[in-house]
Protein backbone atom coordinates (compact mmCIF):
# COMPACT_ATOMS: atom_id res chain seq x y z
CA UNK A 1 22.14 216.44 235.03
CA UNK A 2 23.83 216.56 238.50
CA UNK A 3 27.34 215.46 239.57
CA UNK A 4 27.21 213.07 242.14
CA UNK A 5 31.17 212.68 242.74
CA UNK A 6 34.48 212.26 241.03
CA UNK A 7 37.23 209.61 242.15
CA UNK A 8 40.74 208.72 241.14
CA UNK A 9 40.77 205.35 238.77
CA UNK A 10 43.21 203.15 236.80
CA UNK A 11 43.10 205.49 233.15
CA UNK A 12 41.90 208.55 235.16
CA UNK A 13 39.82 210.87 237.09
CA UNK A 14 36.03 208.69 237.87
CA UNK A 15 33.17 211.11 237.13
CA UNK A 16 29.56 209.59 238.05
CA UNK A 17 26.77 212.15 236.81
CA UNK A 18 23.03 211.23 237.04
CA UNK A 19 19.65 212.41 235.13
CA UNK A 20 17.36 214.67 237.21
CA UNK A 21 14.41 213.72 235.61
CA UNK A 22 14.66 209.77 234.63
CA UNK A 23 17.61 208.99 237.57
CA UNK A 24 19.82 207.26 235.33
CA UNK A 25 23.53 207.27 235.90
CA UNK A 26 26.66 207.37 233.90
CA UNK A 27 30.49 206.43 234.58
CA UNK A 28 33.23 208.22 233.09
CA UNK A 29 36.84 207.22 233.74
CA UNK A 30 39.41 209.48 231.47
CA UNK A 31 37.45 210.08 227.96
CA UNK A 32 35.76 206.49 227.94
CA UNK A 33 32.54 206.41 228.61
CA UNK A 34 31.86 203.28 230.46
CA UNK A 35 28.55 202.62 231.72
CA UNK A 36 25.42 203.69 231.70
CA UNK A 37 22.53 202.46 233.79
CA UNK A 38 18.49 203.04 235.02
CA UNK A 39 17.59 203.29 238.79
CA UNK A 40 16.87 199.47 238.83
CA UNK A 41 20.55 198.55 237.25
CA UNK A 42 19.41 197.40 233.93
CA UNK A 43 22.74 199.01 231.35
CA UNK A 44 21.08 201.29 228.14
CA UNK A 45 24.06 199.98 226.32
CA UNK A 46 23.02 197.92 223.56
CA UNK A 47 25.97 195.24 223.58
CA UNK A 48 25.10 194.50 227.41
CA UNK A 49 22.02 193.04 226.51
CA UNK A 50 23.66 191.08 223.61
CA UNK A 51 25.94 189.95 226.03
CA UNK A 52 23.58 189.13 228.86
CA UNK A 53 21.10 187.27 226.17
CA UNK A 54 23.47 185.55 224.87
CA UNK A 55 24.87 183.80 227.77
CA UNK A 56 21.45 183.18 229.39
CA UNK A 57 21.75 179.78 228.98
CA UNK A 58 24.94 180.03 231.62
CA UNK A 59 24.96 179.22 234.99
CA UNK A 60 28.25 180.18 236.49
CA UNK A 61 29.69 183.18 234.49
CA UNK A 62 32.92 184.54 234.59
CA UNK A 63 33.14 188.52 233.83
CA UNK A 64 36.44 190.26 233.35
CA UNK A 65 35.96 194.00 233.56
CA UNK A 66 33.19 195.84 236.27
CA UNK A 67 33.12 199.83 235.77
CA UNK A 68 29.52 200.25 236.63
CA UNK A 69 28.72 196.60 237.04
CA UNK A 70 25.63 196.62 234.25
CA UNK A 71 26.18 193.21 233.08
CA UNK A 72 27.10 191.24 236.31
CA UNK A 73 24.19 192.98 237.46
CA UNK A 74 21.73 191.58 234.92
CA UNK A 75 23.40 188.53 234.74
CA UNK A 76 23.15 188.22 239.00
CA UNK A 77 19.42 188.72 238.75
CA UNK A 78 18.90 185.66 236.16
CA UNK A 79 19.90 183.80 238.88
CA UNK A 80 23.11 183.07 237.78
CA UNK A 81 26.35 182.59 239.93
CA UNK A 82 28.38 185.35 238.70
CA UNK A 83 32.58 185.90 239.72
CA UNK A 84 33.81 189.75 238.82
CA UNK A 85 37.29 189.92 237.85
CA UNK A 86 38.94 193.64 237.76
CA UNK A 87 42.37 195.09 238.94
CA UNK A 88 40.56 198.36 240.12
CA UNK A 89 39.00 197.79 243.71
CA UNK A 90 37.32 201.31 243.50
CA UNK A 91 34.87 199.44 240.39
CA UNK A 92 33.35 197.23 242.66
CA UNK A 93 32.66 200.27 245.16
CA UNK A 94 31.44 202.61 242.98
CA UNK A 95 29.35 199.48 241.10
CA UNK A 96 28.10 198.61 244.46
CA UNK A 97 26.82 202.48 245.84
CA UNK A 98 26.16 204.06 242.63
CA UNK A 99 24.69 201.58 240.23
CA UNK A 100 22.94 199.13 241.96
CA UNK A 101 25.26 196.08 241.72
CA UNK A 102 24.17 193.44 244.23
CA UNK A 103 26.44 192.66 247.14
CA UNK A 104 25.89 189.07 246.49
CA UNK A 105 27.99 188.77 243.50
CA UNK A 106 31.71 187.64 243.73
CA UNK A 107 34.13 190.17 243.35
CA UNK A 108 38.14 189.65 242.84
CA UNK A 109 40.65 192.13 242.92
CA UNK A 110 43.10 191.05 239.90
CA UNK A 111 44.62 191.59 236.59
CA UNK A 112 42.24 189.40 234.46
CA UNK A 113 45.69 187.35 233.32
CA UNK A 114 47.06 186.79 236.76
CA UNK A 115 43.37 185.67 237.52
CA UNK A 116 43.81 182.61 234.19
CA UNK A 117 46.53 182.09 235.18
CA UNK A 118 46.15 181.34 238.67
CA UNK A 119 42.31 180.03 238.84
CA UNK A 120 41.46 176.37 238.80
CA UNK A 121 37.90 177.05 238.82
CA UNK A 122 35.69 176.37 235.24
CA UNK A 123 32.73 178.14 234.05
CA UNK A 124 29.84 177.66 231.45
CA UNK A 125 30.33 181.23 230.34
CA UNK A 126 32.91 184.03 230.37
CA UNK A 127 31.94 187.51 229.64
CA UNK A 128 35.13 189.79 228.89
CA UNK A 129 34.54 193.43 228.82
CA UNK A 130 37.21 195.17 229.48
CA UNK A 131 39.39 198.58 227.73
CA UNK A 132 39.50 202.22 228.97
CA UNK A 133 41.96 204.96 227.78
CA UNK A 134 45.05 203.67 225.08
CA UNK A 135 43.81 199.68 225.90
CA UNK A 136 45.16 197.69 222.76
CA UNK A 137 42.85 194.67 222.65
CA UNK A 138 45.36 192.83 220.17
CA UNK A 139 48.23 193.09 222.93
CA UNK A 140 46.13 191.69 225.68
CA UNK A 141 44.56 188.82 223.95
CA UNK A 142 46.67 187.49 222.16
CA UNK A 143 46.84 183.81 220.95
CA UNK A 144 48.02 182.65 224.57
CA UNK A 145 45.32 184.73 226.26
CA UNK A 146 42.50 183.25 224.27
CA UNK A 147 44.33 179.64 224.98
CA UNK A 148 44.19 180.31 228.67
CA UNK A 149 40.19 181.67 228.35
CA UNK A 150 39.33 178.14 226.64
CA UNK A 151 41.34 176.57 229.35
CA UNK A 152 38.56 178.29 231.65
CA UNK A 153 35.29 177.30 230.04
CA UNK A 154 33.53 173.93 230.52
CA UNK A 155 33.00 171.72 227.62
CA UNK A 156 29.35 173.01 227.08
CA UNK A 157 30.31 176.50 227.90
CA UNK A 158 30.48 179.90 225.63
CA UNK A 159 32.26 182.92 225.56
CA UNK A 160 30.99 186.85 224.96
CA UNK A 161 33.41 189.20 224.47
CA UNK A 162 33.14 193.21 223.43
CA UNK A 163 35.70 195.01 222.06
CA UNK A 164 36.19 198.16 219.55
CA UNK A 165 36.43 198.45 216.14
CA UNK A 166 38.26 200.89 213.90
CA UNK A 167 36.98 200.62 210.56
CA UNK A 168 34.66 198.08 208.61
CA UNK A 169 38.00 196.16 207.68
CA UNK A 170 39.79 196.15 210.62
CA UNK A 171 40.62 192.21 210.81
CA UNK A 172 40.91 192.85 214.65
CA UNK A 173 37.87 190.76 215.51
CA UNK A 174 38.43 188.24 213.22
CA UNK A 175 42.08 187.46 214.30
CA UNK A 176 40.68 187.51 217.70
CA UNK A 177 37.44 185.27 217.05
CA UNK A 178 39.42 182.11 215.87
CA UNK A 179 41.58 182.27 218.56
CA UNK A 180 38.56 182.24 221.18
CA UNK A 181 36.69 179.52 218.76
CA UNK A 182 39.27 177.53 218.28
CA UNK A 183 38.26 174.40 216.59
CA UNK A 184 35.34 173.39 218.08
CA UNK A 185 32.93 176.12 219.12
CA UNK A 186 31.01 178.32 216.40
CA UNK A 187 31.51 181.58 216.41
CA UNK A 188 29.97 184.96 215.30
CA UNK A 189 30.64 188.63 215.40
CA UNK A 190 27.85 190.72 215.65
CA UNK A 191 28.35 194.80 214.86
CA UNK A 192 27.75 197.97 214.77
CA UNK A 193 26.30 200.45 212.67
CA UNK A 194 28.94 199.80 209.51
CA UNK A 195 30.76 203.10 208.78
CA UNK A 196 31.24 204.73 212.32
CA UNK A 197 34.74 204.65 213.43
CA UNK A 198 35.48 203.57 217.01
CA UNK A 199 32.12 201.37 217.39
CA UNK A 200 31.58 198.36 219.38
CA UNK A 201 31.50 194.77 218.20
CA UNK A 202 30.51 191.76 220.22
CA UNK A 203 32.13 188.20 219.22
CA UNK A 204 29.83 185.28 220.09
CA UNK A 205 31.50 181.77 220.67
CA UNK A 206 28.86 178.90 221.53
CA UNK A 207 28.86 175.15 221.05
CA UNK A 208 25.52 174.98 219.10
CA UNK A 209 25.47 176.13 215.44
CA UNK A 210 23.08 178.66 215.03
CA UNK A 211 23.04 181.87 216.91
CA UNK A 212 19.99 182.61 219.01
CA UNK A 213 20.09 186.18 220.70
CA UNK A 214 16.57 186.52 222.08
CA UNK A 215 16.50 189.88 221.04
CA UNK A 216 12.35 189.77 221.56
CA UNK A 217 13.35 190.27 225.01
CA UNK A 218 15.09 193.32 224.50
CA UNK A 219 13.52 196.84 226.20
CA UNK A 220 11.70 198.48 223.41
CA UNK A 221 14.36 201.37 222.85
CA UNK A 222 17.02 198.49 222.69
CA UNK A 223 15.31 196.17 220.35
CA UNK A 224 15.39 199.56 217.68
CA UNK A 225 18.62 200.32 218.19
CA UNK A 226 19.80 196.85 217.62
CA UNK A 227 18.05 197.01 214.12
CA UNK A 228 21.24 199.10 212.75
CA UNK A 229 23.72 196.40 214.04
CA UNK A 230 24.86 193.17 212.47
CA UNK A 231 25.35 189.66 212.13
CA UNK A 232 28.56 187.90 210.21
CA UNK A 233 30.47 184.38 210.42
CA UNK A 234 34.55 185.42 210.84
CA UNK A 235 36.60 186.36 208.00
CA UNK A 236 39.82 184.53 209.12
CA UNK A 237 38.02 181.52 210.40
């Protein structure tokens, strides 16, 4: 591994280190570990690809949250029309020089909530992924938040969000799936490896009943380790 810089960012000191042999890169703000990407921009996280999959039906996205700028990346190169929302200019620089992220997509310096509140715009699918150091996901979306999300998406649209789980009955995900659903979309929550504290979980919210991932797309060494996560309707909903 070599170091190839360290910057000040929003929940502390940036470090970007890269693999001698294989050139991938990873972004470290504070003790989160936020991104991780090949040479040709592609994320090795496993809930990017859920995410990108399951909003390749989309054609104007919405992402809160850049760090490394995996998923706008992948999502940009579907062809998609894809608006970056994060409060930390320095993302979309380092995104941009260090990881590949295309210059072509649209990037907004904001809070994600001033940006609700503010934009008129609609889009067929939102992608939220954003956290770092002591983020409380049940503070920041919170009933009105996920009102002012649906407020965003077209009728036909869907919503991906990932967020972290405690424990296998933290009802975090659950509270925060119905208020995302709502009444009329279906929604799912697709996890991690039960059993390992701090793990990520994806919610899915889409019009059409059944969930399709595409997960036969997946790079080979993502398509195993998605074999350990799983699928579930909301408790709460």
């Amino acid at each position: 591994m070599r170091t190839l810089g360290y910057f000040e960012g929003a929940y502390g000191t940036i470090c970007i280190i890269e693999d001698k042999v294989t050139g991938a890169r990873r972004y470290y703000e504070g003790n989160a570990f936020q991104s991780h990407a090949l040479p040709s921009g592609e994320s090795c996280f496993t809930y990017i690809h859920l995410m990108s999959s399951f909003l390749r039906q989309a054609t104007n996205v919405l992402l809160l949250g850049c760090a490394g700028g995996t998923l706008a990346t992948m999502l940009y190169r579907q062809g998609k029309a894809v608006t970056l929302v994060d409060h930390n200019p320095i993302s979309f620089k380092l995104a941009q020089e260090y990881f590949w992220m295309p210059r072509g997509i649209r990037c907004i310096e904001a809070d994600f909530k001033d940006f609700l509140g503010m934009t008129s715009e609609r889009f067929d699918g939102i992608a939220i992924d954003v956290g770092g150091t002591d983020f409380r996901f049940g503070d920041e979306f919170g009933r009105q938040t996920c009102q002012a999300l649906r407020a965003t998406l077209t009728q036909s649209g869907r919503i991906a969000m990932n967020l972290l789980v405690e424990h296998d009955l933290d009802p975090l995900p659950d509270e925060i799936t119905a208020d995302l659903a709502g009444s009329d979309l279906n929604a799912w929550i697709i996890d991690e490896a039960f059993g390992e504290p701090e793990r990520n979980a994806v919610i899915a919210c889409a019009p059409e009943r059944r969930l399709e991932l595409g997960q036969d797309t997946f790079p080979p060494v993502i398509a195993a380790e998605f074999l350990s996560w799983s699928v579930r309707r909301p408790r709460l909903w």
